[in-house]
N, C-alpha and C. Protein backbone atom coordinates (compact mmCIF):
# COMPACT_ATOMS: atom_id res chain seq x y z
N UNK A 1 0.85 -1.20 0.00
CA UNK A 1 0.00 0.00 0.00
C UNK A 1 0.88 1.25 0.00
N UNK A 2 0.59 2.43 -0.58
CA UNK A 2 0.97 3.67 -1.13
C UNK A 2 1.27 4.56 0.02
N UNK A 3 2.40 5.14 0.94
CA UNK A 3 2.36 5.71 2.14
C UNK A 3 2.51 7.38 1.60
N UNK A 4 0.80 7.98 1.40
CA UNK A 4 1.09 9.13 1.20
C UNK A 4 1.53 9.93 1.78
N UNK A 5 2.03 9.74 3.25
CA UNK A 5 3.33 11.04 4.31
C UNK A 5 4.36 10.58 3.59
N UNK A 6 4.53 9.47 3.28
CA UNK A 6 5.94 8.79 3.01
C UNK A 6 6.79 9.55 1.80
N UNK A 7 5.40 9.61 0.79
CA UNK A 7 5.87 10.25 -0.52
C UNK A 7 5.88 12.04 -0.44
N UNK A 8 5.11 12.48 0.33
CA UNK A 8 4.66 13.57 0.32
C UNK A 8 6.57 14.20 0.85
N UNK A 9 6.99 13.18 1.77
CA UNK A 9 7.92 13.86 2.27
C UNK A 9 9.13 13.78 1.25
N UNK A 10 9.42 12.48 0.58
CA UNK A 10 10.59 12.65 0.09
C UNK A 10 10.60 13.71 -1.23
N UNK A 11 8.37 14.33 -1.66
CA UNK A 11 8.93 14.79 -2.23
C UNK A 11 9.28 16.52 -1.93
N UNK A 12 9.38 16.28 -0.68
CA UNK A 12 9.57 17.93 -0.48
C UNK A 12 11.28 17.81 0.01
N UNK A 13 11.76 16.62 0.44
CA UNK A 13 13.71 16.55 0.01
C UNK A 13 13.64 16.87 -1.19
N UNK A 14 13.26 15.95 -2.24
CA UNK A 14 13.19 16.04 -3.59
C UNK A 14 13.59 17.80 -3.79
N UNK A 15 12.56 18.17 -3.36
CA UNK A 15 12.27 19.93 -4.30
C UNK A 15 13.55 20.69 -3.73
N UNK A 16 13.77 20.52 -1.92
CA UNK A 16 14.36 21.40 -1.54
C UNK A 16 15.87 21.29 -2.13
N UNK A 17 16.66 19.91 -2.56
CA UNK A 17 17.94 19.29 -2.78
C UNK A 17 18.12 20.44 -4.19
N UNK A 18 16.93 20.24 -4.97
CA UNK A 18 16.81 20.35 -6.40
C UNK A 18 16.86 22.34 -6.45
N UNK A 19 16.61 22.66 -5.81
CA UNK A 19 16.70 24.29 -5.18
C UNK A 19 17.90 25.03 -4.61
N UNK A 20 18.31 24.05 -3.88
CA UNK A 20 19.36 24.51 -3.25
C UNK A 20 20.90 24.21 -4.50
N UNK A 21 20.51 23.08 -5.03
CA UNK A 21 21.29 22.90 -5.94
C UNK A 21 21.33 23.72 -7.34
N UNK A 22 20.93 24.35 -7.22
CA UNK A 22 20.08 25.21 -8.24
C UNK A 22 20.91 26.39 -7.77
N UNK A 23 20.84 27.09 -6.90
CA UNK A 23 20.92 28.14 -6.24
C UNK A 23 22.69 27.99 -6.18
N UNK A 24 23.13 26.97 -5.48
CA UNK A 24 24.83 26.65 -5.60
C UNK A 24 25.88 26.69 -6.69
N UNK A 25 24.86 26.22 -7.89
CA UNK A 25 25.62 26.52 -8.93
C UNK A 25 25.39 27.71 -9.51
N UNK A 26 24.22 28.38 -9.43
CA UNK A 26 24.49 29.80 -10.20
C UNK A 26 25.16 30.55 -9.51
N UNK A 27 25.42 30.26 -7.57
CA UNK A 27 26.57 30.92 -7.51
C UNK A 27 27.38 31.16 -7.22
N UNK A 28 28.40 29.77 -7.68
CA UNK A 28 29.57 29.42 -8.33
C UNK A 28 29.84 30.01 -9.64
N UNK A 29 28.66 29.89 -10.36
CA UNK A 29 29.39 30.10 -11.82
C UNK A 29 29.23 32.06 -11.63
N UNK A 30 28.82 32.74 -11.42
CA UNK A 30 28.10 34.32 -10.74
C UNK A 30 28.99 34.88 -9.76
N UNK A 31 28.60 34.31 -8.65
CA UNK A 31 29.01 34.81 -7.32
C UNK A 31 27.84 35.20 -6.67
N UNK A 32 27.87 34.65 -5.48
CA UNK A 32 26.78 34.99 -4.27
C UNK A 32 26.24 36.65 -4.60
N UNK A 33 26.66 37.36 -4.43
CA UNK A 33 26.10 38.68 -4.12
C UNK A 33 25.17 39.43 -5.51
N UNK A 34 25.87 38.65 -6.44
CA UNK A 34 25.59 38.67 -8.11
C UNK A 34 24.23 37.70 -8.61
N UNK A 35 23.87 37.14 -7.95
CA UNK A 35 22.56 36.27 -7.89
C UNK A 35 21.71 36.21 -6.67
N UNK A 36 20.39 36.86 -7.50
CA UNK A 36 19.17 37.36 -6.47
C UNK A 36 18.16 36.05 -6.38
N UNK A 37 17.55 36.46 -5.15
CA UNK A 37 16.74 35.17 -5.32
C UNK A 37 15.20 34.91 -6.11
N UNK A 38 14.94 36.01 -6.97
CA UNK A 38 14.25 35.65 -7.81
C UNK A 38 14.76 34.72 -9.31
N UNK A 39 15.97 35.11 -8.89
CA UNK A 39 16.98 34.59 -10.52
C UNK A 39 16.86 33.02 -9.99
N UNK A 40 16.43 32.77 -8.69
CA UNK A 40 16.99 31.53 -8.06
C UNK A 40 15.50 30.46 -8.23
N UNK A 41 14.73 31.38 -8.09
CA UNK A 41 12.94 30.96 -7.91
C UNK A 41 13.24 30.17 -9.94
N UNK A 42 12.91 31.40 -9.94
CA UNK A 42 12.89 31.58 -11.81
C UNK A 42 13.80 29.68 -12.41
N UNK A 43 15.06 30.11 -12.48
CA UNK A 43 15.73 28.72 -12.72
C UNK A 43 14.94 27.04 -12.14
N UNK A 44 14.81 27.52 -10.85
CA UNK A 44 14.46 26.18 -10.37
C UNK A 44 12.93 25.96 -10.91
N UNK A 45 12.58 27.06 -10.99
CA UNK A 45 10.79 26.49 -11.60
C UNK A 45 10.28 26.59 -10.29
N UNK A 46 10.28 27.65 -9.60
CA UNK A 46 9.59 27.43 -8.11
C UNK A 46 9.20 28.72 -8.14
N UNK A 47 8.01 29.41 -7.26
CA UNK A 47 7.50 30.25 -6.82
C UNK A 47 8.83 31.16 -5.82
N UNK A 48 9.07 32.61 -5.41
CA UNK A 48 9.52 32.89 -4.21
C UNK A 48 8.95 32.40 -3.16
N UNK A 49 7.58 32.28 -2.91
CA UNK A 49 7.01 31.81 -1.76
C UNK A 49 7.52 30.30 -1.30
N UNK A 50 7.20 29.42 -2.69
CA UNK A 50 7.85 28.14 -2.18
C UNK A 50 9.59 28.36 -1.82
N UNK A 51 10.14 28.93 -2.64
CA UNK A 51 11.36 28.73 -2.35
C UNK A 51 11.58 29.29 -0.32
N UNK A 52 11.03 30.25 -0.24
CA UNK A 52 11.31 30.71 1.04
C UNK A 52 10.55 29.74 1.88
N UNK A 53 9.71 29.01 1.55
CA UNK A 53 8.89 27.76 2.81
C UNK A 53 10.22 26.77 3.08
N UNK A 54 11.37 26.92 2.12
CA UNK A 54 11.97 25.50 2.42
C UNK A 54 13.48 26.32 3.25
N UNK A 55 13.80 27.20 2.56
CA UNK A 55 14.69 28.26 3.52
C UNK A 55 14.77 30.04 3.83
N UNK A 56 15.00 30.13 4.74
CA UNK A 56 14.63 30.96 5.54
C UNK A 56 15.33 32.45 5.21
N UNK A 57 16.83 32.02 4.46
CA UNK A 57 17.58 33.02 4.23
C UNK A 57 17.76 32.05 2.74
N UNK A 58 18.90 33.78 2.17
CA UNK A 58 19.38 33.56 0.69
C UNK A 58 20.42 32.51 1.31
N UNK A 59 21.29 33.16 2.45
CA UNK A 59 22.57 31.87 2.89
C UNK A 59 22.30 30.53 2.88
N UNK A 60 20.95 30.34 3.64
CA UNK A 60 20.72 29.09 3.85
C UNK A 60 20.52 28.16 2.60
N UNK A 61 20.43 28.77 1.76
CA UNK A 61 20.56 27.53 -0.11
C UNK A 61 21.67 27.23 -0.05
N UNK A 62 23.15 27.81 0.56
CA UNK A 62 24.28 27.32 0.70
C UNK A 62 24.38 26.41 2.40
N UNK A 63 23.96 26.60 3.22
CA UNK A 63 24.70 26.59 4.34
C UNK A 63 23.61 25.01 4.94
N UNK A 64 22.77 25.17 3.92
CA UNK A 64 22.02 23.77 4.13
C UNK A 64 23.08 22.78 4.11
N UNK A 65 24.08 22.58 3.32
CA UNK A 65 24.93 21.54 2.87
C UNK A 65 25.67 21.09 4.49
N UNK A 66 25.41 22.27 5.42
CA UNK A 66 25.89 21.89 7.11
C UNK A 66 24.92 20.86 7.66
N UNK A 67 23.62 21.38 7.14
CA UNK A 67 22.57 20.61 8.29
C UNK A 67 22.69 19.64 8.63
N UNK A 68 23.29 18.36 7.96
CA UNK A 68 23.49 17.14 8.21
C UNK A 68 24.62 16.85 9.90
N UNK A 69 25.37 18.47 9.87
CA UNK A 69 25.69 17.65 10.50
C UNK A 69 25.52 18.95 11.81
N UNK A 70 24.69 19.30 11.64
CA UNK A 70 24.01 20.39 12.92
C UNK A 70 24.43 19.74 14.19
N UNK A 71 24.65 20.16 15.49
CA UNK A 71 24.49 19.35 16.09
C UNK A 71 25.31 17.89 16.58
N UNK A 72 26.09 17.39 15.66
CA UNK A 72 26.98 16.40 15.54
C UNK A 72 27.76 16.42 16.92
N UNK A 73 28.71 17.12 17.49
CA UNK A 73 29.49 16.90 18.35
C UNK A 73 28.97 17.15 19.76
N UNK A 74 27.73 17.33 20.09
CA UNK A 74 27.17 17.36 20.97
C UNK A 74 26.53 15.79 20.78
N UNK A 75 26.02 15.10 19.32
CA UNK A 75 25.38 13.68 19.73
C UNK A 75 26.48 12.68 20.08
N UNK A 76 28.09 13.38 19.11
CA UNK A 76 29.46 12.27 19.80
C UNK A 76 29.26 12.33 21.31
N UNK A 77 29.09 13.24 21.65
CA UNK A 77 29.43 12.84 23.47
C UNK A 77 28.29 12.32 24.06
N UNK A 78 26.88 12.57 23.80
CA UNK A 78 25.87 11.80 24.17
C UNK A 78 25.98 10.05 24.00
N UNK A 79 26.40 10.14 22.97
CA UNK A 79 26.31 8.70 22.26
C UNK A 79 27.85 8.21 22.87
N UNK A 80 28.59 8.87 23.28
CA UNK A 80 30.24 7.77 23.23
C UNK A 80 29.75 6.81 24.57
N UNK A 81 30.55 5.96 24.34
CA UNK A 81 30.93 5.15 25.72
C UNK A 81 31.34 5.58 27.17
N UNK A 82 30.74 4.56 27.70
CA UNK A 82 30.72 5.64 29.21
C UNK A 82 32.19 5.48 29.62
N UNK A 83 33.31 4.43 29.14
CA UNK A 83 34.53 5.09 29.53
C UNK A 83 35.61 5.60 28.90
N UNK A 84 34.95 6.68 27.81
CA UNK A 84 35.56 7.24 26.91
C UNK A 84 35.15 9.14 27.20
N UNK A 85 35.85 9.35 27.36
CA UNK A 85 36.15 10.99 27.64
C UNK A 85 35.45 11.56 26.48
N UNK A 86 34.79 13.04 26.45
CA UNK A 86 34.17 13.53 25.54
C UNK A 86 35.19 14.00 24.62
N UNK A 87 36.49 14.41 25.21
CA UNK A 87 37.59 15.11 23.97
C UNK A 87 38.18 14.06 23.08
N UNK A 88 38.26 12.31 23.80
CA UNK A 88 38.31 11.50 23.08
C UNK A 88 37.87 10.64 21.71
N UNK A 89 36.15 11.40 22.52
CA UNK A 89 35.38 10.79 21.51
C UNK A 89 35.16 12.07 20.29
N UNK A 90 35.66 12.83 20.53
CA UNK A 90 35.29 14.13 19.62
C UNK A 90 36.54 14.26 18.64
N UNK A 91 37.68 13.44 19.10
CA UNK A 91 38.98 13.56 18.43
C UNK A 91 38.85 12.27 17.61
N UNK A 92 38.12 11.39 18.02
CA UNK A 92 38.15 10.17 17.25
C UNK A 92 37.21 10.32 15.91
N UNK A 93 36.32 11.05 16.36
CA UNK A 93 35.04 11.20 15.76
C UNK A 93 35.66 12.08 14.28
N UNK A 94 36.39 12.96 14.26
CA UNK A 94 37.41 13.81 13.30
C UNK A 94 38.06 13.54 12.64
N UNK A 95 39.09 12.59 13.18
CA UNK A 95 40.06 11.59 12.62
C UNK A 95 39.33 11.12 11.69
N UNK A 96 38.03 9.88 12.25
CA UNK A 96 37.41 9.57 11.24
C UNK A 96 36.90 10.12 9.66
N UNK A 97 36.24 11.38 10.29
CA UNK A 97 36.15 12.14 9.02
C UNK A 97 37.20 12.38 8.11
N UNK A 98 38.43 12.57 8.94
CA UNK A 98 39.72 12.59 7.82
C UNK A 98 39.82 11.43 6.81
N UNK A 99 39.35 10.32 7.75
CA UNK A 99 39.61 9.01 7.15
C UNK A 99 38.82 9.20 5.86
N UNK A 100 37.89 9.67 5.67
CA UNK A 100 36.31 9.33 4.90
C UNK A 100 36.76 10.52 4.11
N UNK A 101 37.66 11.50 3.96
CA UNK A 101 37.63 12.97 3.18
C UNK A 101 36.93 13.14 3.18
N UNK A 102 35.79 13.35 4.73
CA UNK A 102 34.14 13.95 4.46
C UNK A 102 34.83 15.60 3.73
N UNK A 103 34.11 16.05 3.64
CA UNK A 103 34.13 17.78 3.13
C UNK A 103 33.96 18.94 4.03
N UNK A 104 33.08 18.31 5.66
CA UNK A 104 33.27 19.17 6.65
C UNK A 104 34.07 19.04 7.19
N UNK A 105 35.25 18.99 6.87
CA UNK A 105 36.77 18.60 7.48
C UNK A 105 37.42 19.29 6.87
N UNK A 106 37.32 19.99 5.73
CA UNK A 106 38.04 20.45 4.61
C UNK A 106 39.10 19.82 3.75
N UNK A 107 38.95 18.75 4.28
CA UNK A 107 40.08 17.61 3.52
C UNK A 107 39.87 16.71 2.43
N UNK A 108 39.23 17.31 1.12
CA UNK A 108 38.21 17.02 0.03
C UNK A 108 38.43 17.73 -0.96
N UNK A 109 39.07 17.28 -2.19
CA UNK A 109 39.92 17.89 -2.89
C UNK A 109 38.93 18.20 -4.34
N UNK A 110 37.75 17.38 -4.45
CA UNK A 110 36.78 17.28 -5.18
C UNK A 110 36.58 19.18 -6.00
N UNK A 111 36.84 19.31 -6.92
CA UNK A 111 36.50 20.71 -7.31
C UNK A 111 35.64 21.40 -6.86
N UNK A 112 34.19 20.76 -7.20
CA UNK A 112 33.39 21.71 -6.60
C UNK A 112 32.88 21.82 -5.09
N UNK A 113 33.97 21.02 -4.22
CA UNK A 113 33.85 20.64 -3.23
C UNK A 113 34.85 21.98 -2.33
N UNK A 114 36.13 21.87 -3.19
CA UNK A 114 37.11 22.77 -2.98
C UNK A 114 36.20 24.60 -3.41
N UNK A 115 35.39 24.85 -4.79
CA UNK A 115 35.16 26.36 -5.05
C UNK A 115 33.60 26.21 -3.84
N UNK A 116 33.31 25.03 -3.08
CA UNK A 116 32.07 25.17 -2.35
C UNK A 116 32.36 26.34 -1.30
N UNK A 117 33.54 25.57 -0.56
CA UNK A 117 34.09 26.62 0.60
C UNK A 117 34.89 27.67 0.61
N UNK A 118 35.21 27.69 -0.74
CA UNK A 118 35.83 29.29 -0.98
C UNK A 118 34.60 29.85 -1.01
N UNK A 119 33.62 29.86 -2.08
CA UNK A 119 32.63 30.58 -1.97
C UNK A 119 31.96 31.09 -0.53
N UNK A 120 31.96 30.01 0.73
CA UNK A 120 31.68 30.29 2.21
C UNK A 120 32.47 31.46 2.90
N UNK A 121 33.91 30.78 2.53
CA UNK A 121 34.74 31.35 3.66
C UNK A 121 35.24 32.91 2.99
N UNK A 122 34.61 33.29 1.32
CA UNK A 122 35.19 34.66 1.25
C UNK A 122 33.69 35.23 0.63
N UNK A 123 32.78 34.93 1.17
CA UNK A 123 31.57 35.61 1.44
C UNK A 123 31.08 36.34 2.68
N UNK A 124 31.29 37.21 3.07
CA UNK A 124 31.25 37.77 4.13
C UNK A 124 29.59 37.29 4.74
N UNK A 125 28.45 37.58 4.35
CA UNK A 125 27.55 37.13 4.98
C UNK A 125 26.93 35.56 4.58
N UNK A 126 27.87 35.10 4.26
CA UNK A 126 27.77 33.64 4.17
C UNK A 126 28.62 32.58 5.30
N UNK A 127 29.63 33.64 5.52
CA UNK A 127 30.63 33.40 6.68
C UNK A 127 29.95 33.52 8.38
N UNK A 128 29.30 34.70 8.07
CA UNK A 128 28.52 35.32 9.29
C UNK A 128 27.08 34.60 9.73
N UNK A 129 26.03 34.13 8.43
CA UNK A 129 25.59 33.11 8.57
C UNK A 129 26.31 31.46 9.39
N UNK A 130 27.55 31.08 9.00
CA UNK A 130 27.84 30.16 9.31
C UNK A 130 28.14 30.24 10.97
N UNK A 131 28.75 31.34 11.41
CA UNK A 131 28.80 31.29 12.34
C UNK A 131 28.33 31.38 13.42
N UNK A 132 26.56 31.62 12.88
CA UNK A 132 26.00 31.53 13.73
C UNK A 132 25.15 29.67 13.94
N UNK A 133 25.72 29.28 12.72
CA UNK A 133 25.55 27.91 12.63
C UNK A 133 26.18 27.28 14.04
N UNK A 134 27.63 27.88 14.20
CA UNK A 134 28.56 27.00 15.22
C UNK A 134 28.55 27.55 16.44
N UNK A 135 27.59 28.62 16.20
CA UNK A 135 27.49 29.31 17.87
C UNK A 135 26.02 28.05 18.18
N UNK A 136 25.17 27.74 17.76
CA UNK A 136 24.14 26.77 18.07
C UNK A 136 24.60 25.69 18.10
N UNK A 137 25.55 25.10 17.26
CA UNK A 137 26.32 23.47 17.77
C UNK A 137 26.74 24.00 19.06
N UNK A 138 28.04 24.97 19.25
CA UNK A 138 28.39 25.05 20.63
C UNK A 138 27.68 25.30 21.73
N UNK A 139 26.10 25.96 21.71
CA UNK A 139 25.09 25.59 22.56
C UNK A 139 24.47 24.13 22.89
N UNK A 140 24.71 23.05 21.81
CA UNK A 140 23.91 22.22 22.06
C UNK A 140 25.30 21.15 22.75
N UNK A 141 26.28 21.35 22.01
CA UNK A 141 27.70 20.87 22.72
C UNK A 141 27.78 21.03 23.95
N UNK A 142 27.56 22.49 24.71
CA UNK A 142 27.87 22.78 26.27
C UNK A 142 27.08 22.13 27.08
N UNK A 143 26.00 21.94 26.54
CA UNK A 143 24.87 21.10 27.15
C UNK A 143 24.83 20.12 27.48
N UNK A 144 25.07 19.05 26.26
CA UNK A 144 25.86 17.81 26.61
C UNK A 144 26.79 17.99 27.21
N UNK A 145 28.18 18.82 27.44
CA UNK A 145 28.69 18.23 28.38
C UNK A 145 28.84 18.80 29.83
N UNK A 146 28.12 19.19 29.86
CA UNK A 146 27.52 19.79 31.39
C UNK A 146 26.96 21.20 31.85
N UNK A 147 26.51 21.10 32.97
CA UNK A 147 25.72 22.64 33.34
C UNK A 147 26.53 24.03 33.73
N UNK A 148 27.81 23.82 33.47
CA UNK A 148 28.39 24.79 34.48
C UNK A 148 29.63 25.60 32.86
N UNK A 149 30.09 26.95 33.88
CA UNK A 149 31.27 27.17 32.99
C UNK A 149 31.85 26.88 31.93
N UNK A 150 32.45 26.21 32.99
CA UNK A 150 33.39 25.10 32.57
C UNK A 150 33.47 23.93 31.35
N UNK A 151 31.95 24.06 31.38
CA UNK A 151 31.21 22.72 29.90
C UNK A 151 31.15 23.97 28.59
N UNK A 152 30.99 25.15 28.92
CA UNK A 152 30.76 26.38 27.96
C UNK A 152 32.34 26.12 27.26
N UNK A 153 32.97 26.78 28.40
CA UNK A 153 34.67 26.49 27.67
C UNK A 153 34.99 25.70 26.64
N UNK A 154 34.18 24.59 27.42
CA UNK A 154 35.49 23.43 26.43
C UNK A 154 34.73 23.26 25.34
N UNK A 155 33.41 23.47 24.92
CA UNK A 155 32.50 23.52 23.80
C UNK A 155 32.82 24.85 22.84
N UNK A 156 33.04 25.90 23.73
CA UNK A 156 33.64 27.01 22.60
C UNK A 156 35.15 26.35 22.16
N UNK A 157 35.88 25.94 22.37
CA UNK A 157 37.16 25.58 21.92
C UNK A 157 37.15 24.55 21.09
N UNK A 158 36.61 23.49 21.23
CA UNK A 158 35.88 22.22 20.12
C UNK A 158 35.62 23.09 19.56
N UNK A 159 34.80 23.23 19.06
CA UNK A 159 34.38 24.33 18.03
C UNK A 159 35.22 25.41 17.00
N UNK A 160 35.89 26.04 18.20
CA UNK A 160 36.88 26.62 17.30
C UNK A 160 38.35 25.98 16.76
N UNK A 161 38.78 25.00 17.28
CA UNK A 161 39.07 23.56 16.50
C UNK A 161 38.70 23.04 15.42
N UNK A 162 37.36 23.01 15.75
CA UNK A 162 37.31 22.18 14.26
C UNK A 162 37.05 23.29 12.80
N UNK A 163 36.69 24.66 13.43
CA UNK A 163 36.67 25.49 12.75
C UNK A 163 38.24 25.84 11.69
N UNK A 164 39.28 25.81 12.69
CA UNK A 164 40.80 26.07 12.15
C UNK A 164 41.05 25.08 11.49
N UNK A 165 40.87 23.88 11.91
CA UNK A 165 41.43 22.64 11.03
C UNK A 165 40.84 22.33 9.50
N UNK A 166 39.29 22.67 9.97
CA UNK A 166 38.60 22.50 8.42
C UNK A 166 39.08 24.05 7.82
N UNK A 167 39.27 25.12 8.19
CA UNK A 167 40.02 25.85 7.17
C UNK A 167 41.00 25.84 7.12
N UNK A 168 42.33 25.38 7.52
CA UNK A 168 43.13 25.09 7.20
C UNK A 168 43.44 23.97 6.52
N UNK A 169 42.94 22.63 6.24
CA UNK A 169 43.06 21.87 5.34
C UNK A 169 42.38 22.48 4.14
N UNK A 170 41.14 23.07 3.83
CA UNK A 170 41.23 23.43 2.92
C UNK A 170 42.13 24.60 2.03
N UNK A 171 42.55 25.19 2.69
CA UNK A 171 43.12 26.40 2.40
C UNK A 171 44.86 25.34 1.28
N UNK A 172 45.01 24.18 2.39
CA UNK A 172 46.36 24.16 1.54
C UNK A 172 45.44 23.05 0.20
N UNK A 173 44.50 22.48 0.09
CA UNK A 173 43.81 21.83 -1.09
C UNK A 173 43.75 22.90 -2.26
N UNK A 174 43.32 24.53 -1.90
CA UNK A 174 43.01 25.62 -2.40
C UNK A 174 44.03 25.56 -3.38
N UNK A 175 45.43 25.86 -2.40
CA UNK A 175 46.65 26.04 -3.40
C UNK A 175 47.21 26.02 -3.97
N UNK A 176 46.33 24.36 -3.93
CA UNK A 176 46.86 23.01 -5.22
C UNK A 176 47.15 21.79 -5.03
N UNK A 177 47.25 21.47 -4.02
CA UNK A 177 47.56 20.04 -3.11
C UNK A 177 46.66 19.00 -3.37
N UNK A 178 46.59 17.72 -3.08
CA UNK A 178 45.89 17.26 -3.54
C UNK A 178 45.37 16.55 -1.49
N UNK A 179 43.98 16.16 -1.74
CA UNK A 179 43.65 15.95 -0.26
C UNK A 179 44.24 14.88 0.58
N UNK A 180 45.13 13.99 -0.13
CA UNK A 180 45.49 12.54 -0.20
C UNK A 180 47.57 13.15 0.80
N UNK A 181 47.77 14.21 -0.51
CA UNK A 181 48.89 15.21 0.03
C UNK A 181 48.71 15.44 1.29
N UNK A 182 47.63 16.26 1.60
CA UNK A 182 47.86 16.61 2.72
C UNK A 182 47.19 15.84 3.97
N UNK A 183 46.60 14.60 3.67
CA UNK A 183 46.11 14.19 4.79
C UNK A 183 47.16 13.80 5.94
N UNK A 184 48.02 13.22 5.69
CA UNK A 184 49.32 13.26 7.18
C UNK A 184 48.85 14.18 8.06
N UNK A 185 49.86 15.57 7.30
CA UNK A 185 49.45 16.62 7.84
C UNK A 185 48.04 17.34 8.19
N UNK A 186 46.78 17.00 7.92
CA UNK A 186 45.76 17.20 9.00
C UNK A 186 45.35 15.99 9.93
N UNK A 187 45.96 15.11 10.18
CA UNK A 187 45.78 14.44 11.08
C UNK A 187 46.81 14.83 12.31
N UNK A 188 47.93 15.11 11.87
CA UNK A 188 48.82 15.31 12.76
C UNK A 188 48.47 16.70 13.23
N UNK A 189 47.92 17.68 12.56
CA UNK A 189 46.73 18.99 13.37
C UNK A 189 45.89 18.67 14.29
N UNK A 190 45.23 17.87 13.51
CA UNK A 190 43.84 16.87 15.01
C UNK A 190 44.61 17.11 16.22
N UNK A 191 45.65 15.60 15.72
CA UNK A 191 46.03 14.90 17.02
C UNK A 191 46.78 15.96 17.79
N UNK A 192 47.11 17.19 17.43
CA UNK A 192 48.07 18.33 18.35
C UNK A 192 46.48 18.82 19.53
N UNK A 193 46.08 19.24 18.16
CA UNK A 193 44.87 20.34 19.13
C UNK A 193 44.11 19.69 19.81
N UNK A 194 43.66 18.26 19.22
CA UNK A 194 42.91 17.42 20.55
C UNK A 194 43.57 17.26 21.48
N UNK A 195 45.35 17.03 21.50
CA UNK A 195 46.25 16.82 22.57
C UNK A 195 45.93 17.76 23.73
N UNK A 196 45.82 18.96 22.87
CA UNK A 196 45.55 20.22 23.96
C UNK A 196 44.57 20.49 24.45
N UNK A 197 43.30 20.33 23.65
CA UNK A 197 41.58 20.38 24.27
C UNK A 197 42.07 19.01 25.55
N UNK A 198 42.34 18.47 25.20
CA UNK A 198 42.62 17.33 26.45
C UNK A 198 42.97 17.43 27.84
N UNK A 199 44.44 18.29 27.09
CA UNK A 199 45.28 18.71 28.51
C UNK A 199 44.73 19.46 28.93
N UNK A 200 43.93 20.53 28.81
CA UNK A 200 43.37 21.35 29.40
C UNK A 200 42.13 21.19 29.85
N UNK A 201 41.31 19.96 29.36
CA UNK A 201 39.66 19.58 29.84
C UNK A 201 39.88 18.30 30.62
N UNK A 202 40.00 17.27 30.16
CA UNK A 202 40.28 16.09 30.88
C UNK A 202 41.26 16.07 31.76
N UNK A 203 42.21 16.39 31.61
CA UNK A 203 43.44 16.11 32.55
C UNK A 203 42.82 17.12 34.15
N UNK A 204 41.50 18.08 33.76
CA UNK A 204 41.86 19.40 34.77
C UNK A 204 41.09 18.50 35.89
């Protein structure tokens, strides 16, 4: 039998993927500030109204490509093992991504993977958008790991960790490197700065 929520929903992934993707490449090939969002409605075959039911801002057609992982390092520490330290499981959890050249790592050499985050990181209100992306992970981070100060701290610093590392691996992919080049060297970044989120959270 036919699950009409079932369909109804994938087809509103369907529209929003097909929009946002829409919106990414005109501007790549343009530039963000150079493409309005009627140019964006228009292409995709969508109304402004629909387009704005699925996001909220012009940023968010780009900054959707985060959502997946909203939230993430606040569910590593929920979810790790109870005798595994949260900086452990947050350093392991990274590594991994290195392993995988996810792309929120910046260690993803893929072209349009590489002009994705230039386009982010030298967009000024695409940047400013994002950061308010990682000011809400680091709310939901402090939370998980406790009520006090002290859980604020070490969640603003995760954060700005993984912030330096994913721009700095991309930055040397930018230059010309290839992601494979430089993976040593962002692992051996991890393993410094987790060394130190460590020494300074766990060890205290």
């Amino acid at each position: 039998m036919t699950d009409p929520v079932g369909l109804r929903a994938r087809k509103k992934v369907r529209t929003r993927d097909a929009i946002a993707d829409t919106a990414i490449s005109l501007f790549l090939a343009r530039g963000f500030d150079q493409v309005s969002v009627s140019d964006i409605a228009a292409t995709a075959e969508v109304s402004k109204p629909t387009l704005f039911r699925y996001f909220a801002t012009k940023e968010d057609l780009v900054l959707h490509r985060f959502a997946n992982h909203h939230g993430e390092a606040a569910r590593v520490v929920r979810d790790r093992p109870p005798e595994t330290t949260p900086m452990t499981a947050l350093h392991r959890h990274f590594r991994a991504g290195l392993d995988r050249f996810e792309p929120v790592t910046g260690l993803n050499d893929h072209p349009d993977v590489v002009e994705f985050h230039r386009l982010v990181f030298t967009t000024p209100s695409l940047a400013g958008r994002l950061t308010q992306y990682m000011l809400d992970d680091e709310d939901a981070l402090a939370a998980a790991l406790g009520p006090d100060v002290r859980a604020r701290l070490q969640a603003a610093q995760v954060i700005a960790v993984h912030r330096v590392l994913a721009r700095t691996n991309w930055q040397k992919i930018a230059d010309g490197r290839t992601a494979r080049d430089v993976q040593r060297e962002a692992v051996a970044d991890a393993d410094q700065a987790f060394a130190q989120l460590r020494n300074g959270t766990d060890g205290s």
